[in-house]
C-alpha atoms as a PDB file:
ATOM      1  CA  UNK A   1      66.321 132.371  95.660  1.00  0.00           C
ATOM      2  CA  UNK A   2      69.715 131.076  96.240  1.00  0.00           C
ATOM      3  CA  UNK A   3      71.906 132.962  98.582  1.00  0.00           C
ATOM      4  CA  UNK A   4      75.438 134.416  97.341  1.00  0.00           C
ATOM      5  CA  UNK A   5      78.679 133.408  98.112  1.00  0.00           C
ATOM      6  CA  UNK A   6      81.306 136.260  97.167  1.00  0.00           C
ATOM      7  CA  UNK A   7      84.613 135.474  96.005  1.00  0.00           C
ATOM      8  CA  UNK A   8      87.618 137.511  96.355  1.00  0.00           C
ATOM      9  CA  UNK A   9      91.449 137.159  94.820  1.00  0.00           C
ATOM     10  CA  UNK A  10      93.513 136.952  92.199  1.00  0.00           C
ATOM     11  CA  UNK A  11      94.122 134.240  89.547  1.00  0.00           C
ATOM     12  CA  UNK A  12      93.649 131.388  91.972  1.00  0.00           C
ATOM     13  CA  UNK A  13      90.234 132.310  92.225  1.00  0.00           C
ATOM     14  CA  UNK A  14      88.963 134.643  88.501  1.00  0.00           C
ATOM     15  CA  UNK A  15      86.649 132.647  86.668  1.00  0.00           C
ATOM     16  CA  UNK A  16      87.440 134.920  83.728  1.00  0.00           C
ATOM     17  CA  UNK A  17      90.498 133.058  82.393  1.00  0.00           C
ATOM     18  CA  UNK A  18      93.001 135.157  79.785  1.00  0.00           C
ATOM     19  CA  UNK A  19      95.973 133.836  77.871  1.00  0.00           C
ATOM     20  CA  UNK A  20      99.629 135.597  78.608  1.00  0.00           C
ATOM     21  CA  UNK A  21     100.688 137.170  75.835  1.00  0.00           C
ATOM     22  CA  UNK A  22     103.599 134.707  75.165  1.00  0.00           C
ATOM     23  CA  UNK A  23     101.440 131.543  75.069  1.00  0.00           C
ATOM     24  CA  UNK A  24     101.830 129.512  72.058  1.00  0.00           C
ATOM     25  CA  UNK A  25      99.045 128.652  70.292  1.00  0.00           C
ATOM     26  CA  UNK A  26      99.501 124.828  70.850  1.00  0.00           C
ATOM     27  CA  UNK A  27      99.829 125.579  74.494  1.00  0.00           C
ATOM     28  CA  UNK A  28      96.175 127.640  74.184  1.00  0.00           C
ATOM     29  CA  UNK A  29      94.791 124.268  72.666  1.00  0.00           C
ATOM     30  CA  UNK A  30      95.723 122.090  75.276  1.00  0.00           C
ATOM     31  CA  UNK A  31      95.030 124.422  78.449  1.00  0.00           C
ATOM     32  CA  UNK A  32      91.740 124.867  76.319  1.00  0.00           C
ATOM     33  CA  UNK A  33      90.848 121.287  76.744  1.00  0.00           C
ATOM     34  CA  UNK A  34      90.837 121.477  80.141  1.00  0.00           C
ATOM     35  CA  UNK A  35      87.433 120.977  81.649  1.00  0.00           C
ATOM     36  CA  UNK A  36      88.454 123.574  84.324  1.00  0.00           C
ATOM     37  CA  UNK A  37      88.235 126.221  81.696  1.00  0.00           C
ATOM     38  CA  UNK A  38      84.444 126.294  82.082  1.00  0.00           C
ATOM     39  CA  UNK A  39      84.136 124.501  84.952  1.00  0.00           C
ATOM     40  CA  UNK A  40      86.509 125.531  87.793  1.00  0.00           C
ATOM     41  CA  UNK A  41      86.947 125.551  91.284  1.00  0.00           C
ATOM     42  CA  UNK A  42      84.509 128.302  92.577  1.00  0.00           C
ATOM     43  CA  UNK A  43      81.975 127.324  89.899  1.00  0.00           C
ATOM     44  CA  UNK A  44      82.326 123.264  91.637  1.00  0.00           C
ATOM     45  CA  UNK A  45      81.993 125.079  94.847  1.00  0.00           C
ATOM     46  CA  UNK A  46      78.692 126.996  94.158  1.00  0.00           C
ATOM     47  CA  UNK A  47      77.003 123.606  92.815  1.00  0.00           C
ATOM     48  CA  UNK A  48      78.119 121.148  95.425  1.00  0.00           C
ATOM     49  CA  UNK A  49      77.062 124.455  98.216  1.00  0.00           C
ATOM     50  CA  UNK A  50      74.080 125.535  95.649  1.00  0.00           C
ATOM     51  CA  UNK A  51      75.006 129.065  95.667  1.00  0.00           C
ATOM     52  CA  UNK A  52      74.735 131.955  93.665  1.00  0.00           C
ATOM     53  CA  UNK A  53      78.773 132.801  92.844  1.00  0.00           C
ATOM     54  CA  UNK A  54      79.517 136.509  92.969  1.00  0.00           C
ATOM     55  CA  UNK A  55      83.060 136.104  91.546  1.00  0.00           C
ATOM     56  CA  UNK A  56      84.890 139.745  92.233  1.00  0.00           C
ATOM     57  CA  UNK A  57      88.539 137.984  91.362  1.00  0.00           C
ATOM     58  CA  UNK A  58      90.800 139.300  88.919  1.00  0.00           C
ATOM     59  CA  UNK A  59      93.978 138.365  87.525  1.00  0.00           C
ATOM     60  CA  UNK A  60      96.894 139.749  88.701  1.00  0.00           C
ATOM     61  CA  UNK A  61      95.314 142.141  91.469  1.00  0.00           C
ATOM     62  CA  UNK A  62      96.130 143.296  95.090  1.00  0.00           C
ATOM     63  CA  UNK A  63      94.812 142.554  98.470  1.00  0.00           C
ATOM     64  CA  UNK A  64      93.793 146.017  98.921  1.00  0.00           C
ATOM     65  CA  UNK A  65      92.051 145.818  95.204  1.00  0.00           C
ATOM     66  CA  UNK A  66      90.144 142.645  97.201  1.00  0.00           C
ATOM     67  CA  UNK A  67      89.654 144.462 100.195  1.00  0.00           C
ATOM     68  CA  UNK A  68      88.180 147.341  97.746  1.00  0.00           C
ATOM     69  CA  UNK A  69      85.345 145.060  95.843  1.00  0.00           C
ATOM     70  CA  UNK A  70      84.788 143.377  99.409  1.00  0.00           C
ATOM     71  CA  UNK A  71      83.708 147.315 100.833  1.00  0.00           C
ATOM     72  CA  UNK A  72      81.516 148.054  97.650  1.00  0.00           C
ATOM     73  CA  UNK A  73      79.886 144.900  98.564  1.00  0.00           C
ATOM     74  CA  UNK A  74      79.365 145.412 102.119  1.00  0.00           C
ATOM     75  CA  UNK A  75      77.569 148.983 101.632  1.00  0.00           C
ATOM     76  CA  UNK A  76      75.129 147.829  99.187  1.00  0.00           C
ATOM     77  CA  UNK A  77      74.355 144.241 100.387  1.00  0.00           C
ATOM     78  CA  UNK A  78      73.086 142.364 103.423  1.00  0.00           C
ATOM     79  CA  UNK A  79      75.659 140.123 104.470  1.00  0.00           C
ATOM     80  CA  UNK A  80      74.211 138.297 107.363  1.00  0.00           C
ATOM     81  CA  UNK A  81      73.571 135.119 104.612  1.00  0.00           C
ATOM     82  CA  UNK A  82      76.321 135.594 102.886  1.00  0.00           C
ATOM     83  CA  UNK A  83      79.318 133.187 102.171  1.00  0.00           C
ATOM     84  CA  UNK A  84      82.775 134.564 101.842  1.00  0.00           C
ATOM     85  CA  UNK A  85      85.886 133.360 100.424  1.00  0.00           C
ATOM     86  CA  UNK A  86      88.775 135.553 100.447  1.00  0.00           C
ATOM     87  CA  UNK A  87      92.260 134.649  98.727  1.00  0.00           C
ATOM     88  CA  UNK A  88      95.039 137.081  99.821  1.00  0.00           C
ATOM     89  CA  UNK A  89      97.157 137.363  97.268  1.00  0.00           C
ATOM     90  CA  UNK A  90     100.755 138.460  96.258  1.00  0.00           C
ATOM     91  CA  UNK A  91     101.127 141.593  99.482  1.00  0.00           C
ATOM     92  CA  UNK A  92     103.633 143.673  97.282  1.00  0.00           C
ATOM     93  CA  UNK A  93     101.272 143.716  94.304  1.00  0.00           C
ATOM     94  CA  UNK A  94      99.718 147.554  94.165  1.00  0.00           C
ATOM     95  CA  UNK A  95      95.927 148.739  93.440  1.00  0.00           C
ATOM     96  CA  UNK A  96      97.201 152.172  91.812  1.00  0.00           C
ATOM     97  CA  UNK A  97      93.333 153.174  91.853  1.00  0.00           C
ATOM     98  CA  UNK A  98      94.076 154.844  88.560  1.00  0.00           C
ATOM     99  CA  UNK A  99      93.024 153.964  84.990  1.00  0.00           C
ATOM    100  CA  UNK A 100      96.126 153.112  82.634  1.00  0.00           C
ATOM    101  CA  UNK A 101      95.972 151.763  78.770  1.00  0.00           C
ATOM    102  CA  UNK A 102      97.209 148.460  78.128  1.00  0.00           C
ATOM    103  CA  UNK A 103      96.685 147.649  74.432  1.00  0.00           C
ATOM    104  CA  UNK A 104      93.602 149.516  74.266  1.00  0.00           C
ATOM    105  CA  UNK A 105      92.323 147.905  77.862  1.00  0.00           C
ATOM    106  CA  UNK A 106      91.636 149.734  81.025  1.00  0.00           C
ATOM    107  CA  UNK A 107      93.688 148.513  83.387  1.00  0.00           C
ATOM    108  CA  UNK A 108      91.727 149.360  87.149  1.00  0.00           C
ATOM    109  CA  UNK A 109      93.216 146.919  89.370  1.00  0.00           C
ATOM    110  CA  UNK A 110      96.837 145.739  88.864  1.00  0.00           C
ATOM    111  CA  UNK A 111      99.438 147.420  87.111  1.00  0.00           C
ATOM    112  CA  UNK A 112      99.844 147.010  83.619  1.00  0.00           C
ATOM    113  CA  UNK A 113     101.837 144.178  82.167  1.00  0.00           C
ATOM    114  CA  UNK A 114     103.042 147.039  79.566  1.00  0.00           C
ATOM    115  CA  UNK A 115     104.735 149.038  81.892  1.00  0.00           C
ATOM    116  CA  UNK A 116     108.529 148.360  82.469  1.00  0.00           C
ATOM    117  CA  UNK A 117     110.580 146.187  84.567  1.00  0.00           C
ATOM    118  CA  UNK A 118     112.327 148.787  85.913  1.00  0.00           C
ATOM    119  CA  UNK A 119     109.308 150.566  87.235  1.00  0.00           C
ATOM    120  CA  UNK A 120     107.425 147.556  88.932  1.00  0.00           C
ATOM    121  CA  UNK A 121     110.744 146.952  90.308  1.00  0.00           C
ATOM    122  CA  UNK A 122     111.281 150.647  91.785  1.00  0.00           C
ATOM    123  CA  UNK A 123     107.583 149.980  93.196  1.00  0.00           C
ATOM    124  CA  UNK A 124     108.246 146.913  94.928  1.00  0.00           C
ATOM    125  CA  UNK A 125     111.358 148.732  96.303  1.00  0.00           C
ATOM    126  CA  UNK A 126     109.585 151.486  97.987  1.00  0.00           C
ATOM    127  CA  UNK A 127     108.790 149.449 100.653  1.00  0.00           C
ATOM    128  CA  UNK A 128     110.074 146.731 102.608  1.00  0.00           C
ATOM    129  CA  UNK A 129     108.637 143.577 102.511  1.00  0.00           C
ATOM    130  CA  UNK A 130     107.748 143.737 106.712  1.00  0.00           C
ATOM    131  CA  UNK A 131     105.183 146.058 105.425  1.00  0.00           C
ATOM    132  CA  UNK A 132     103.926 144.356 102.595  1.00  0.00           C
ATOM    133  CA  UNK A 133     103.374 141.146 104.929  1.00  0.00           C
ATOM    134  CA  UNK A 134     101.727 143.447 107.572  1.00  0.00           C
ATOM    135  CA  UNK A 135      99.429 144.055 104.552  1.00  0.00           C
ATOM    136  CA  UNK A 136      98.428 140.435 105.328  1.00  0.00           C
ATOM    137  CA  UNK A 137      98.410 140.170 108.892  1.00  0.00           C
ATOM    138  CA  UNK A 138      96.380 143.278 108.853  1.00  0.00           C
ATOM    139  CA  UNK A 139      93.862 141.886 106.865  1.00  0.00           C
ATOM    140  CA  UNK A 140      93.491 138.247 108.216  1.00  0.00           C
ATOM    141  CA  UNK A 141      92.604 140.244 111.774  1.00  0.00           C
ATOM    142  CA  UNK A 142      90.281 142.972 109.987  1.00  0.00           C
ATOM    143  CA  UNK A 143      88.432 139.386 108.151  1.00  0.00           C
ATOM    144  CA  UNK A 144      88.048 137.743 111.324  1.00  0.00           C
ATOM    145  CA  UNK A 145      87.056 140.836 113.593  1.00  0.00           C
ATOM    146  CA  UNK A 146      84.128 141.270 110.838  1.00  0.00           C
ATOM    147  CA  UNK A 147      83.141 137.757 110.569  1.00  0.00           C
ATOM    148  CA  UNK A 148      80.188 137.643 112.165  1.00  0.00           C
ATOM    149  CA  UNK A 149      78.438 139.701 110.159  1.00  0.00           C
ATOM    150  CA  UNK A 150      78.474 136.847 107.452  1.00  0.00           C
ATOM    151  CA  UNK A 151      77.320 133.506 107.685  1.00  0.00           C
ATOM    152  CA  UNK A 152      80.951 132.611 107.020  1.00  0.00           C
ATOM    153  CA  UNK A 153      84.290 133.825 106.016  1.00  0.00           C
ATOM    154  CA  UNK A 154      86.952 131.297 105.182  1.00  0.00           C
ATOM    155  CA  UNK A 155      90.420 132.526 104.663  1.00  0.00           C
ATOM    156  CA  UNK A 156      93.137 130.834 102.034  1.00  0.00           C
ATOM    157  CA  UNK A 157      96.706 131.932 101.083  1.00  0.00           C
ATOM    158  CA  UNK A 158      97.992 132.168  97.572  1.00  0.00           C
ATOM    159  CA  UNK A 159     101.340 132.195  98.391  1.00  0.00           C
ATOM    160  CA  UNK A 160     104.386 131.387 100.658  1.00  0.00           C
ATOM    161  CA  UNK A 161     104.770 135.301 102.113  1.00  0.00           C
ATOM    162  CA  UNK A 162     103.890 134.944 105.923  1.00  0.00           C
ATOM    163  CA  UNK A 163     106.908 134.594 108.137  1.00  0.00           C
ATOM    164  CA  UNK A 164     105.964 131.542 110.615  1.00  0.00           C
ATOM    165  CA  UNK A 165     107.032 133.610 113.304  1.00  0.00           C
ATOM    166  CA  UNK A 166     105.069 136.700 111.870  1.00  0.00           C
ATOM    167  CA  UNK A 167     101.722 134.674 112.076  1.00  0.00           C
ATOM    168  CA  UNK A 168     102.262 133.176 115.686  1.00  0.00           C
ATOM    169  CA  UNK A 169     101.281 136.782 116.766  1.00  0.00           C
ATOM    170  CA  UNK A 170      98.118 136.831 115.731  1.00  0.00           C
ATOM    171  CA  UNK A 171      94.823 134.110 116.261  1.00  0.00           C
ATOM    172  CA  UNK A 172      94.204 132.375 112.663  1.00  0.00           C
ATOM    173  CA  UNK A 173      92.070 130.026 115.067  1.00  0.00           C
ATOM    174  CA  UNK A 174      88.645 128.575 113.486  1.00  0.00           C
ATOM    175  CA  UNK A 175      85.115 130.701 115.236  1.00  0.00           C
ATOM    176  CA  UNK A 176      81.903 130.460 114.325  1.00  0.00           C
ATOM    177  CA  UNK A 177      81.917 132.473 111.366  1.00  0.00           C
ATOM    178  CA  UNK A 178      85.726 132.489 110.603  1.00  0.00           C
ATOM    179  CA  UNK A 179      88.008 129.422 108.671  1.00  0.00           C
ATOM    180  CA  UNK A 180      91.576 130.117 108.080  1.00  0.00           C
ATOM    181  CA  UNK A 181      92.254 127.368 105.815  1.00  0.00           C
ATOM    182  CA  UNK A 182      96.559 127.282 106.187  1.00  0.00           C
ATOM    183  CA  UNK A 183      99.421 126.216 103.392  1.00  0.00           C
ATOM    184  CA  UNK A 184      99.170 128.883 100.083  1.00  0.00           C
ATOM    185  CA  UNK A 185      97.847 127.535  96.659  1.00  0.00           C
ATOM    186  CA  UNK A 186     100.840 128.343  94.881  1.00  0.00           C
ATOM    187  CA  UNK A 187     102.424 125.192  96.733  1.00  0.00           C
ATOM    188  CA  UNK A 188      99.444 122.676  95.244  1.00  0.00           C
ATOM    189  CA  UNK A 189     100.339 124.130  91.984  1.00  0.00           C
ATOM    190  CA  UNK A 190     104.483 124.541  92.114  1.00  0.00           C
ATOM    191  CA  UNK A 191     103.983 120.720  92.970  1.00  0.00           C
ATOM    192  CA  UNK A 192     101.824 119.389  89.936  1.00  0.00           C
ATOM    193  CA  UNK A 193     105.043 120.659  87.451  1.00  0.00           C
ATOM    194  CA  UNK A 194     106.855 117.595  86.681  1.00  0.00           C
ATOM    195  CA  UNK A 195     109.739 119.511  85.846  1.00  0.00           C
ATOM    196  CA  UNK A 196     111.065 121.380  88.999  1.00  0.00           C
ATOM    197  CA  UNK A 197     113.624 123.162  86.764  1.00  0.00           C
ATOM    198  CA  UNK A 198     111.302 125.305  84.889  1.00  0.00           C
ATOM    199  CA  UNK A 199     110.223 128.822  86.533  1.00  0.00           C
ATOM    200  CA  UNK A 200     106.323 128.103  87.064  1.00  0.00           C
ATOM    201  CA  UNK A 201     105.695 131.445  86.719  1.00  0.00           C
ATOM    202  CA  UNK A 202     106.396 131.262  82.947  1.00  0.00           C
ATOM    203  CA  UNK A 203     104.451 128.068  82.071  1.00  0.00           C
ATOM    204  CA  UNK A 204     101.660 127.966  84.296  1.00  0.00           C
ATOM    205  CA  UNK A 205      98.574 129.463  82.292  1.00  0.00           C
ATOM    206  CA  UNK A 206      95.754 126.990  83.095  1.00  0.00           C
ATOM    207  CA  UNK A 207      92.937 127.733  84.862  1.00  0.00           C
ATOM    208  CA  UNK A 208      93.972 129.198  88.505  1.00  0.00           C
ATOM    209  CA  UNK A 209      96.946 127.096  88.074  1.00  0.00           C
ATOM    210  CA  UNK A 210      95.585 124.317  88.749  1.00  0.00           C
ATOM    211  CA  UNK A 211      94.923 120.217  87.099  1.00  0.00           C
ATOM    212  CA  UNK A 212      91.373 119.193  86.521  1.00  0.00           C
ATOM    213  CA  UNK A 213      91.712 117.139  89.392  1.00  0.00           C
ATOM    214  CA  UNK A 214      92.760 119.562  91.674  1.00  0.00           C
ATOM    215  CA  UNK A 215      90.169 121.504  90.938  1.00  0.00           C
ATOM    216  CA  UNK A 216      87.847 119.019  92.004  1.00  0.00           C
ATOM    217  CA  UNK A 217      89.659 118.357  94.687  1.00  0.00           C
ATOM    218  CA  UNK A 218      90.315 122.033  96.492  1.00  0.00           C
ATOM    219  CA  UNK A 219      85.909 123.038  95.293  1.00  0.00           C
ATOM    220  CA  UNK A 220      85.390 119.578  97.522  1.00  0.00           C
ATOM    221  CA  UNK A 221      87.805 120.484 100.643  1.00  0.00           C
ATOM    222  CA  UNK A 222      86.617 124.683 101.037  1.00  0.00           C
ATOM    223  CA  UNK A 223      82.875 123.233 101.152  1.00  0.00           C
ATOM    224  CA  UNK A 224      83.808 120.857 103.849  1.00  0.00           C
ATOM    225  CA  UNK A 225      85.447 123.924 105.635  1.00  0.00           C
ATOM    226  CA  UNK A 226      81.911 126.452 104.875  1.00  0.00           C
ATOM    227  CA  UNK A 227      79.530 123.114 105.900  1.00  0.00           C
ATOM    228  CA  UNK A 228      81.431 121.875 108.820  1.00  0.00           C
ATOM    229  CA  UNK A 229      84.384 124.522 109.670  1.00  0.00           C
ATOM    230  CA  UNK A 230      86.566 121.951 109.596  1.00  0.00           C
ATOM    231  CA  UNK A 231      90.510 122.590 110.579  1.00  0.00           C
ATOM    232  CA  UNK A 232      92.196 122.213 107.296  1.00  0.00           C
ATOM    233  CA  UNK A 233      96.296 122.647 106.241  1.00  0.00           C
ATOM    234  CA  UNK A 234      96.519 121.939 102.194  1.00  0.00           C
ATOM    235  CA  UNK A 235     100.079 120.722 102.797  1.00  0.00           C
ATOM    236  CA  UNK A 236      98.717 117.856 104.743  1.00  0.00           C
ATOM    237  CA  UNK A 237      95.652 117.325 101.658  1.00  0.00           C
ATOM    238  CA  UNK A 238      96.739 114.474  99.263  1.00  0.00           C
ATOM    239  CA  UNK A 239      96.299 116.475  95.806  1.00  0.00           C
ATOM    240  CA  UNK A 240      97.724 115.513  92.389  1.00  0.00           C
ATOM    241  CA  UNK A 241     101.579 116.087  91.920  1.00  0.00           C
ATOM    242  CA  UNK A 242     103.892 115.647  89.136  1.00  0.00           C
ATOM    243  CA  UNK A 243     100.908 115.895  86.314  1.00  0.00           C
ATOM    244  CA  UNK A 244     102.113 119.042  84.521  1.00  0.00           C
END
């Protein structure tokens, strides 16, 4: 019986891929003929590790929503086999804990896309952002501190939201059990748009955000890191730009 590796984050990381509302449906039939559709990053990664994938991502969700599925699965598992990989995603983002409707969907672990502008906004707001990025630092020291009761955790960034001063405080260092694999994802991807002009945020609906290749490419470097531990830093990786 293959052991699991458990998967954690947002849309860098759901193998459950959904169409934005606005999408065209030319765009659909082109992001559809990507082979990364069915064939993605953390599915490469549990071939190439031969794994059983326990995929707990979701589109759109919260570090604490990760930190949430990552509890459930402590208290009802045995972990000292186990494989982690844990994105941290987007720190202001909120797990509300509470069901809402969004076109006849229950909505669990982000908030709805239906809900207005005005009131994410006043959310974000209620905050500042020092505290949302403790959200991170918090949880890169909680990941590491508990470690070694996996066979391995290894640690990526979505995005940019770590001051460089913020993160000297604390020890991202490679153990044992513990990879903190530095750069975000939302860097790779930013750089694959050929067209710097154009908010990514609008276009970008292909499979965690990623080219084909790059898929290939990140499954091939975060089994290098669960294998050997190696030190890695995706801004130094040589992935495919300019190819979107």
């Amino acid at each position: 019986m293959k052991d699991d590796i458990i998967i954690f984050g947002d849309s860098f990381a759901s193998n459950k891929h959904n169409f934005a509302q606005n999408v065209s449906e030319a765009k659909k039939k082109e992001i559809s003929a990507f082979s990364s559709i069915t064939n993605n990053w953390t599915k490469q990664l549990t071939s190439i590790l031969e794994l059983n994938e326990v995929n707990y991502a979701e589109e759109g969700s919260s570090i604490d929503y990760s930190l949430s599925k990552l509890y459930e699965y402590i208290s009802s598992n045995q972990c000292s086999n186990k494989t982690v990989i844990f994105l941290l995603s987007n720190p202001v983002r909120k797990y509300l804990g509470t069901k809402y409707k969004n076109n006849g969907f229950t909505v669990k672990h982000k908030i709805p896309t239906d809900l207005s502008n005005e009131f994410v906004e006043w959310l974000v707001d209620t905050e500042p952002f020092s505290i949302a990025q403790s959200r991170e630092i918090n949880t890169i020291c909680m990941l590491k501190n508990i470690a070694p009761k996996f066979k391995r955790v290894v640690l990526i960034n979505c995005f940019e939201t770590i001051d460089d001063e913020l993160i000297e405080f604390i020890d991202t260092s490679n153990t044992e059990h513990f990879s903190y694999i530095q750069g975000a994802l939302v860097t790779v991807s930013k750089e694959e748009v050929i067209d710097s002009t154009v908010d990514h945020g609008d276009i970008d609906n292909r499979p965690n955000h990623l080219s084909d290749e790059n898929h290939a490419i990140l499954a091939n470097i975060i089994a290098d890191v669960v294998i050997n531990n190696t030190s890695v830093d995706l801004q130094e990786i040589e992935f495919v730009n300019d190819c979107y």
